[in-house]
C-alpha atoms as a PDB file:
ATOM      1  CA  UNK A   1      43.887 -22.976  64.255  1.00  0.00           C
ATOM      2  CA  UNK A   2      44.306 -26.301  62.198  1.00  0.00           C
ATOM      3  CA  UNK A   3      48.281 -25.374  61.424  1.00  0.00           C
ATOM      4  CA  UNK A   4      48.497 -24.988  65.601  1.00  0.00           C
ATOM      5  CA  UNK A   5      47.011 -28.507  66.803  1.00  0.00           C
ATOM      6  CA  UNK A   6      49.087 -29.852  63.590  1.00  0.00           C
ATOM      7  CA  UNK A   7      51.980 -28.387  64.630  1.00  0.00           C
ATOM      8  CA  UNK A   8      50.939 -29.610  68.257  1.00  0.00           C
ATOM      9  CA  UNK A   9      50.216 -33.323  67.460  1.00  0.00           C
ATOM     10  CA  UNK A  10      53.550 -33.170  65.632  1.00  0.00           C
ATOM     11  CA  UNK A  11      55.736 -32.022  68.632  1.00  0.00           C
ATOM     12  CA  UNK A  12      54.141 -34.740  70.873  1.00  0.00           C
ATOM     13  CA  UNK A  13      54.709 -37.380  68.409  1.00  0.00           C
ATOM     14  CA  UNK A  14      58.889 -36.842  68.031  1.00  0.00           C
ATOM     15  CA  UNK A  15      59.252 -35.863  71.301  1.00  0.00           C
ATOM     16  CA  UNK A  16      57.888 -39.199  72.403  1.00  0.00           C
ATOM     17  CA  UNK A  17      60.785 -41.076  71.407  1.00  0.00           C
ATOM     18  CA  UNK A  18      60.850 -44.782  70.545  1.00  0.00           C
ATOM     19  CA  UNK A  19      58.252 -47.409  71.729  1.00  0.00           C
ATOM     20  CA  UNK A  20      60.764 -49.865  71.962  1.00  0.00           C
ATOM     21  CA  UNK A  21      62.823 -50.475  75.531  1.00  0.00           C
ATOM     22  CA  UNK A  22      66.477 -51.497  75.407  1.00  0.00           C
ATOM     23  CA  UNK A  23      67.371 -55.475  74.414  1.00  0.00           C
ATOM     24  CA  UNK A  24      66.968 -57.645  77.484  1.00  0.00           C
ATOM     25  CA  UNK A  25      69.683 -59.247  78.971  1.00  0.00           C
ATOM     26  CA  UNK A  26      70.508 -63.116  79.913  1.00  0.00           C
ATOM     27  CA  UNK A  27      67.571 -64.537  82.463  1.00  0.00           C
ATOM     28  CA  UNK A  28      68.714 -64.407  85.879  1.00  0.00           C
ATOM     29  CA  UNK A  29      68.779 -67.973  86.702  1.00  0.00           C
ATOM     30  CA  UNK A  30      70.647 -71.515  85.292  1.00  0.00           C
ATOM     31  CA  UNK A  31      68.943 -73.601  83.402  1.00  0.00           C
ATOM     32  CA  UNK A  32      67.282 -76.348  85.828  1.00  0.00           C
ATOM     33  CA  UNK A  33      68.928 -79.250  83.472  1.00  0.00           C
ATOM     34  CA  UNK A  34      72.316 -80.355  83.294  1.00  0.00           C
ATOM     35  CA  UNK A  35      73.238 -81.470  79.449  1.00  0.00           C
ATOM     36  CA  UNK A  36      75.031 -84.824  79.044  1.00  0.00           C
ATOM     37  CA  UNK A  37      77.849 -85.009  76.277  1.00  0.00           C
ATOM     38  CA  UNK A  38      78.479 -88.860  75.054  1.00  0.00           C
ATOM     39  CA  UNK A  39      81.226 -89.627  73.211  1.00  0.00           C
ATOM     40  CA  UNK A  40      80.416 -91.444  69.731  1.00  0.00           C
ATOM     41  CA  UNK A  41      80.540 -95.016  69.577  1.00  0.00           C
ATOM     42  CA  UNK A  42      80.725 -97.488  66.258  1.00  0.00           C
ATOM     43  CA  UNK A  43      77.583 -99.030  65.146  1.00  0.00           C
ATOM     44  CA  UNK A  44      76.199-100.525  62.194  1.00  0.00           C
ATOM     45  CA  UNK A  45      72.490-101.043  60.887  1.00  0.00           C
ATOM     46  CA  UNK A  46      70.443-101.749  57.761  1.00  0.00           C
ATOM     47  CA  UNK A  47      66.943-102.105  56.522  1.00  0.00           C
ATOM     48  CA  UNK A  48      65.021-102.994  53.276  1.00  0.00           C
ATOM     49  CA  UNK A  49      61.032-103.338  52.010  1.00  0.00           C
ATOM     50  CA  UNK A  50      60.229-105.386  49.800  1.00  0.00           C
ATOM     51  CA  UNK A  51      56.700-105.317  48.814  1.00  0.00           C
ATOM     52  CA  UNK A  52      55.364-106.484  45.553  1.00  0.00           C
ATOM     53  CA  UNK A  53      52.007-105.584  46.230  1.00  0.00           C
ATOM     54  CA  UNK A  54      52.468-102.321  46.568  1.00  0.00           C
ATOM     55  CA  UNK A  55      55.446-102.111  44.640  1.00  0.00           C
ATOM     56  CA  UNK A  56      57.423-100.670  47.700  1.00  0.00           C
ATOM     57  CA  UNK A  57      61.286-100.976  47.294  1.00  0.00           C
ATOM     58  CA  UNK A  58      64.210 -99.535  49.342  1.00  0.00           C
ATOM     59  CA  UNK A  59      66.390 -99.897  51.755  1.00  0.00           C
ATOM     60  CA  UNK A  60      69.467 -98.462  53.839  1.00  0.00           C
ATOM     61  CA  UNK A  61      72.646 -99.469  55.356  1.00  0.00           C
ATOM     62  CA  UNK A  62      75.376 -97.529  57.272  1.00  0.00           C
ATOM     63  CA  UNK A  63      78.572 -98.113  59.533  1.00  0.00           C
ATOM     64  CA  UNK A  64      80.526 -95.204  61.685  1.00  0.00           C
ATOM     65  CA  UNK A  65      83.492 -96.073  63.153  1.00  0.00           C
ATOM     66  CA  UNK A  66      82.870 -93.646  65.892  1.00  0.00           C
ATOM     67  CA  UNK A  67      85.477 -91.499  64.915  1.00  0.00           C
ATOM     68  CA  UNK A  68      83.744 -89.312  62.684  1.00  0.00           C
ATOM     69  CA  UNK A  69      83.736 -91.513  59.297  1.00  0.00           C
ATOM     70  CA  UNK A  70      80.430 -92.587  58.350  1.00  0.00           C
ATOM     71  CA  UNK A  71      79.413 -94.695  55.197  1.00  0.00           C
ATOM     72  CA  UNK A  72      76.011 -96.421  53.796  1.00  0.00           C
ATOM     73  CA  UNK A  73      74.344 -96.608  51.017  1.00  0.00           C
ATOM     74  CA  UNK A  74      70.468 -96.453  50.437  1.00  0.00           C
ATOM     75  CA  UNK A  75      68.248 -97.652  47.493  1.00  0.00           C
ATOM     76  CA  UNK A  76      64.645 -96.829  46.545  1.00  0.00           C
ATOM     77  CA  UNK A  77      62.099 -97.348  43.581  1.00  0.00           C
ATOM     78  CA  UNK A  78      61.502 -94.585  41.453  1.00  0.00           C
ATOM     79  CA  UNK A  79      58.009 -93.977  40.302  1.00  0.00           C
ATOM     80  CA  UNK A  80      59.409 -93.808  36.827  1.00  0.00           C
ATOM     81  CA  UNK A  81      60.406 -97.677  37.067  1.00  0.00           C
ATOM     82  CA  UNK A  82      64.199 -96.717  37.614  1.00  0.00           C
ATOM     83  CA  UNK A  83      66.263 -97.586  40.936  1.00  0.00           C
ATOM     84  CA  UNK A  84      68.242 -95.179  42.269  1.00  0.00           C
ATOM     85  CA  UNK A  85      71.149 -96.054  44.792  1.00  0.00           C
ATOM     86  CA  UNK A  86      72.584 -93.532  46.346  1.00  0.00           C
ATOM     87  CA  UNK A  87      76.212 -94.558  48.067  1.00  0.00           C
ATOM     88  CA  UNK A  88      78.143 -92.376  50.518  1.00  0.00           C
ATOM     89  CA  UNK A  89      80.817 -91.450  52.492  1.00  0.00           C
ATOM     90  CA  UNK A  90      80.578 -88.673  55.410  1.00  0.00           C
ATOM     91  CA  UNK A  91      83.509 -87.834  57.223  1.00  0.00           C
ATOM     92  CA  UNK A  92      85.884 -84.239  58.615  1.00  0.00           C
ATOM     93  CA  UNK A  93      86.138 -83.161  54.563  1.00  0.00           C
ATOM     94  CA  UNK A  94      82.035 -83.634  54.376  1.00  0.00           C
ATOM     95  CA  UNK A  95      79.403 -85.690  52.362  1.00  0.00           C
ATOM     96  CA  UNK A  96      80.099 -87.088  49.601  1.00  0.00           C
ATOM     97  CA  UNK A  97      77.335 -88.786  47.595  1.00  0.00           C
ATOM     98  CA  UNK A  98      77.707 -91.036  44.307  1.00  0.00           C
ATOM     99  CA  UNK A  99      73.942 -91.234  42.737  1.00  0.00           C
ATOM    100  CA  UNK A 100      73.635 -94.121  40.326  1.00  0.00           C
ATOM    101  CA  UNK A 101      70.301 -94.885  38.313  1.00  0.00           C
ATOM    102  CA  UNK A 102      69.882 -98.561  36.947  1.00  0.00           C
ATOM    103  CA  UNK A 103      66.899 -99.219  34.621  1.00  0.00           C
ATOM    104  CA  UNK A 104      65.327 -97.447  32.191  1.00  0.00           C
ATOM    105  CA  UNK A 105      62.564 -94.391  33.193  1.00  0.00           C
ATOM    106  CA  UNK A 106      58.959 -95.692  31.156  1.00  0.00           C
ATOM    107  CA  UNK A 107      56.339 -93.216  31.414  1.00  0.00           C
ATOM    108  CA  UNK A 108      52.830 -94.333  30.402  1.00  0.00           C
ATOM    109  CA  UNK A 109      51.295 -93.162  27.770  1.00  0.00           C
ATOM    110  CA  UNK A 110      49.274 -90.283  27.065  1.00  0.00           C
ATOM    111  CA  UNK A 111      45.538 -90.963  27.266  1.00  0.00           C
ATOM    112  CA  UNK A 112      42.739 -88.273  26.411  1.00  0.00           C
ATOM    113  CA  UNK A 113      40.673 -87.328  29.083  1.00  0.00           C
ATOM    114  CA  UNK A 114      36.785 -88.239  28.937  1.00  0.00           C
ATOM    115  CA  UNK A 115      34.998 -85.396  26.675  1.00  0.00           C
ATOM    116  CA  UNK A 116      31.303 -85.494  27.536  1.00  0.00           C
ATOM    117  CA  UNK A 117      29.350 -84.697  24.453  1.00  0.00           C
ATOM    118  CA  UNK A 118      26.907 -81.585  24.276  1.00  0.00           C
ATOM    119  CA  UNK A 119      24.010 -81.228  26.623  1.00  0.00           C
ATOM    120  CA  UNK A 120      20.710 -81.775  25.804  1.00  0.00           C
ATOM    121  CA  UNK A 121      18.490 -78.454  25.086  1.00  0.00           C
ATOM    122  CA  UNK A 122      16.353 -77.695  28.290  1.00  0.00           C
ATOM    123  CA  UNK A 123      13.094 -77.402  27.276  1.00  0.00           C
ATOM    124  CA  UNK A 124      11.294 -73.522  27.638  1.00  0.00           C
ATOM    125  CA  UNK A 125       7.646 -73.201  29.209  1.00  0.00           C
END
């Protein structure tokens, strides 16, 4: 009896097939939006933070020519006391990047961590 509902829950499951449907197709309307392609134009622009306080440091600066050659350079504060500049070039052969560090990298120094001496014995009652 138990080999005939077996066999019986196994001939229901593969001759179910898959309980997937075929892939849908593309919708059936246009998008609602029209895009805009704009042609690139030159610019230039560059920043920089200067804060002692919070010994904040860096800065960018870029030109395009519109044309597909970009160039810049940017400049930040390591935490290790180093600057790092970073000067580039982007154009149809891709990015190329020249990383220079200037300073030397000063890491404090190594300081135990407070040990708390034993506990004192709990008194018993």
């Amino acid at each position: 009896m138990k080999i005939i509902i077996f066999a019986a829950v196994l001939a229901i499951a593969i001759a179910e097939g898959p309980a997937y449907g075929p892939p849908h197709g593309p919708g059936l309307y246009a998008p609602a939006y029209k895009g805009h392609h704009y042609e690139p134009k030159p610019y230039d622009f560059a920043y920089a933070v200067r804060d002692d306080y919070t010994y904040n440091n860096f800065g960018h600066s870029e030109s395009s020519d519109g044309k597909g050659y970009t160039k810049g350079q940017y400049f930040v504060n390591l935490p290790d006391g180093r600057l790092q500049t970073v000067t580039y070039t982007a154009d149809i052969y891709g990015y190329k990047a020249d990383v220079q560090y200037t300073g030397e990298a000063k890491h404090p120094e190594y300081k135990p961590a407070y040990k708390a001496g034993p506990f004192p014995p709990v008194p018993h009652k």
